[in-house]
C-alpha atoms as a PDB file:
ATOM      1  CA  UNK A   1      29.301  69.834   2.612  1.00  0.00           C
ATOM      2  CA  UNK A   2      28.519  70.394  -1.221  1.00  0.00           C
ATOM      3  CA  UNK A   3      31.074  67.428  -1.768  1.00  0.00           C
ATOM      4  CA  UNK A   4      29.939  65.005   0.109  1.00  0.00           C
ATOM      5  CA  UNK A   5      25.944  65.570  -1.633  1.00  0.00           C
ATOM      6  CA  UNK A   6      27.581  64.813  -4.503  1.00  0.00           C
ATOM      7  CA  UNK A   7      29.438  61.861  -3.499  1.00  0.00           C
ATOM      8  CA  UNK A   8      26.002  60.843  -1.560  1.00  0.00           C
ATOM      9  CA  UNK A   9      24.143  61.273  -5.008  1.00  0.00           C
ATOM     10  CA  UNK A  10      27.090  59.534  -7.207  1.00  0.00           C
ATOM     11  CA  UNK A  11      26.688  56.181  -5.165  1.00  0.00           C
ATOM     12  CA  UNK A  12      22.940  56.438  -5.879  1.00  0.00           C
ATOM     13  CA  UNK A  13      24.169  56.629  -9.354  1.00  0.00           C
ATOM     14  CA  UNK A  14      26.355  54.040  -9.414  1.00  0.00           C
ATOM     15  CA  UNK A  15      24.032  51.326  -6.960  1.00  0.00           C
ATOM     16  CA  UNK A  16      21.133  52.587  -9.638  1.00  0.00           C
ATOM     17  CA  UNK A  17      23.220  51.253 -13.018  1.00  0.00           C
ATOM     18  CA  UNK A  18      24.634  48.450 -10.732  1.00  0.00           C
ATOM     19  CA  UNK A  19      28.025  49.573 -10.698  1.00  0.00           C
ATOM     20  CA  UNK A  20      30.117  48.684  -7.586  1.00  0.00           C
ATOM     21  CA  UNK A  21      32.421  51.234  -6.234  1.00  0.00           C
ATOM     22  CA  UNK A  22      33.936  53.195  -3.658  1.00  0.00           C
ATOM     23  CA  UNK A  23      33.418  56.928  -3.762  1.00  0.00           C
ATOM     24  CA  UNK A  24      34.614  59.138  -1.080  1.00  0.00           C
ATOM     25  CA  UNK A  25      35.703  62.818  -0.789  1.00  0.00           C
ATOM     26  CA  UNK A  26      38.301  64.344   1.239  1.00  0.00           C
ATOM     27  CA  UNK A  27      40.036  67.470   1.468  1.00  0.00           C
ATOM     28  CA  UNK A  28      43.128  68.996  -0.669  1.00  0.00           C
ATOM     29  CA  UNK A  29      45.598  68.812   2.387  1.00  0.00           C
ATOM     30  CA  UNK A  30      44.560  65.145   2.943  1.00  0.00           C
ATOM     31  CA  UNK A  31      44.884  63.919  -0.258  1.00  0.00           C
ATOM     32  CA  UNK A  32      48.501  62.721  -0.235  1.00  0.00           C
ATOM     33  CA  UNK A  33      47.466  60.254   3.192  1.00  0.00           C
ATOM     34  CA  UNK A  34      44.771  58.884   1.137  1.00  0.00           C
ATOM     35  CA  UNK A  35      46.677  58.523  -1.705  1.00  0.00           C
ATOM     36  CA  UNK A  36      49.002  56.304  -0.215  1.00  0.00           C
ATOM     37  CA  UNK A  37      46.299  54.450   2.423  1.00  0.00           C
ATOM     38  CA  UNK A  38      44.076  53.466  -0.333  1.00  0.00           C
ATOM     39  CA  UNK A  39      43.818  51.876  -3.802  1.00  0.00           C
ATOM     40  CA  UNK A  40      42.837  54.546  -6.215  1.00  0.00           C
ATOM     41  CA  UNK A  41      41.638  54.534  -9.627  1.00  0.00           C
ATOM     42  CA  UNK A  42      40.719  58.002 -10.189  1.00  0.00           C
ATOM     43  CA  UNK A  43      41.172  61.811  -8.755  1.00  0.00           C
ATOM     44  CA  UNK A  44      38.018  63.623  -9.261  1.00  0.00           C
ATOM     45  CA  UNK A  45      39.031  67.367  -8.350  1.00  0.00           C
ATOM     46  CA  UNK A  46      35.930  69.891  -7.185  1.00  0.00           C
ATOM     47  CA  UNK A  47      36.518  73.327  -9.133  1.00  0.00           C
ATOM     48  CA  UNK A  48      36.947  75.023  -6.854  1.00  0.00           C
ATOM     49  CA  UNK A  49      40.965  73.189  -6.426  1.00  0.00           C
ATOM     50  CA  UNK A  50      40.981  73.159 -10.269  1.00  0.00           C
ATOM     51  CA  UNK A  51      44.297  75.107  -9.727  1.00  0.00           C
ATOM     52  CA  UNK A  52      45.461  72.409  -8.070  1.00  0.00           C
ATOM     53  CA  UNK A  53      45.398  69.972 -11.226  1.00  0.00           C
ATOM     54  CA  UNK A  54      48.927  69.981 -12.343  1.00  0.00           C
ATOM     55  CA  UNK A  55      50.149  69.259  -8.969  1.00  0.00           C
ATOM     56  CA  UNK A  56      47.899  65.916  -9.213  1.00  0.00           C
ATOM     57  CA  UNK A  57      48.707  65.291 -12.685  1.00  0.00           C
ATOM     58  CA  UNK A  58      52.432  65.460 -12.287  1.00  0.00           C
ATOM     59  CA  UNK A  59      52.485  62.960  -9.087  1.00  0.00           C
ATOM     60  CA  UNK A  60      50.056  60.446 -10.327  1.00  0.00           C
ATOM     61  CA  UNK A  61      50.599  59.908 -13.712  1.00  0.00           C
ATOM     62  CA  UNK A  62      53.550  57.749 -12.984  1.00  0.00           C
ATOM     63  CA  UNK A  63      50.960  55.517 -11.027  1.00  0.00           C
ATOM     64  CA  UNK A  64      48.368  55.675 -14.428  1.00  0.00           C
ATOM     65  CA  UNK A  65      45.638  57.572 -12.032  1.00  0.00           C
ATOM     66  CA  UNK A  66      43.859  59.684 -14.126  1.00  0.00           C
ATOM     67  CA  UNK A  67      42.737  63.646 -13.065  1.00  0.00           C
ATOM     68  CA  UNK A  68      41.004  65.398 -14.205  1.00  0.00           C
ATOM     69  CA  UNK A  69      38.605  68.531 -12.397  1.00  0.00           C
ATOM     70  CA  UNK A  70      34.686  68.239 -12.307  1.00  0.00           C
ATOM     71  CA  UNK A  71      32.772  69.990 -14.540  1.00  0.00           C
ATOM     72  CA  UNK A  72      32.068  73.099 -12.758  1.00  0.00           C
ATOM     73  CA  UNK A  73      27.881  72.823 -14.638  1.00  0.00           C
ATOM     74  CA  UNK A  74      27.776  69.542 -13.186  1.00  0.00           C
ATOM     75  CA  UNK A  75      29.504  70.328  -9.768  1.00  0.00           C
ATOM     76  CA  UNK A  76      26.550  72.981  -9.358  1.00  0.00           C
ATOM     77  CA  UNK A  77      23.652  70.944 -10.012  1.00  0.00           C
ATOM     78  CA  UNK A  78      25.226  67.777  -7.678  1.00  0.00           C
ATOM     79  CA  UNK A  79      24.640  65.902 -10.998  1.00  0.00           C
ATOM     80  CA  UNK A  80      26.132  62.561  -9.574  1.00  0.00           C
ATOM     81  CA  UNK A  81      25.013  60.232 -12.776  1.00  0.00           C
ATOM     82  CA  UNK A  82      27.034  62.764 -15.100  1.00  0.00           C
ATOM     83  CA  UNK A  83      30.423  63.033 -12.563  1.00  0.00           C
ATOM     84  CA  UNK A  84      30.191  59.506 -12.128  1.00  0.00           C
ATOM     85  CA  UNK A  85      30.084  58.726 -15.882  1.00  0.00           C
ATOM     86  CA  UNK A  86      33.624  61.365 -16.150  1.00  0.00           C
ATOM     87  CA  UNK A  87      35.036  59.475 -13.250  1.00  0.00           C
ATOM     88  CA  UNK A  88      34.541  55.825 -14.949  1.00  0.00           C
ATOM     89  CA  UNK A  89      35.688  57.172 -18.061  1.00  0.00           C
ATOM     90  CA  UNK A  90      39.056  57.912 -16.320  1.00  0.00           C
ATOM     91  CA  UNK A  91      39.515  54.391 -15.483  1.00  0.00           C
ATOM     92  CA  UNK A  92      38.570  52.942 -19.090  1.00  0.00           C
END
């Protein structure tokens, strides 16, 4: 539930600075389906799967996705401007 607030309050972000793009969240066992269903620019990972980094890392680096895991301050306060901003950054 806290994941999808956040993705709620990161397209209010991004519709806010006029920045179009698709943010969705889905679970850790998922992942790899919408990896391959969908054209990805980024893997934002909640902190509470930081563990699960590496993993992520090693299979889409090949692919130039970037990872990286949210910042757990941010994750907490559903700051959506601020995860957007590390997500774009990614893809720069």
């Amino acid at each position: 539930m806290s994941t999808s607030l956040l993705v709620t309050k990161m397209q209010k972000a991004a519709e806010e600075q006029g920045i179009e793009v698709e943010i969705f969240a889905t679970g850790a066992s998922d992942a790899d389906n919408q990896l391959e269903s969908k054209n990805i620019s980024c893997v934002l990972l909640g902190p509470q799967v930081r563990f699960m980094e590496g993993q992520f890392k090693e299979k889409l680096a090949p692919k130039g996705i970037g990872v990286e895991v949210i910042d757990m301050k941010s994750y907490g306060m559903m700051d959506g401007a601020t995860v957007l901003k590390q997500g774009l950054a990614l893809i720069k």
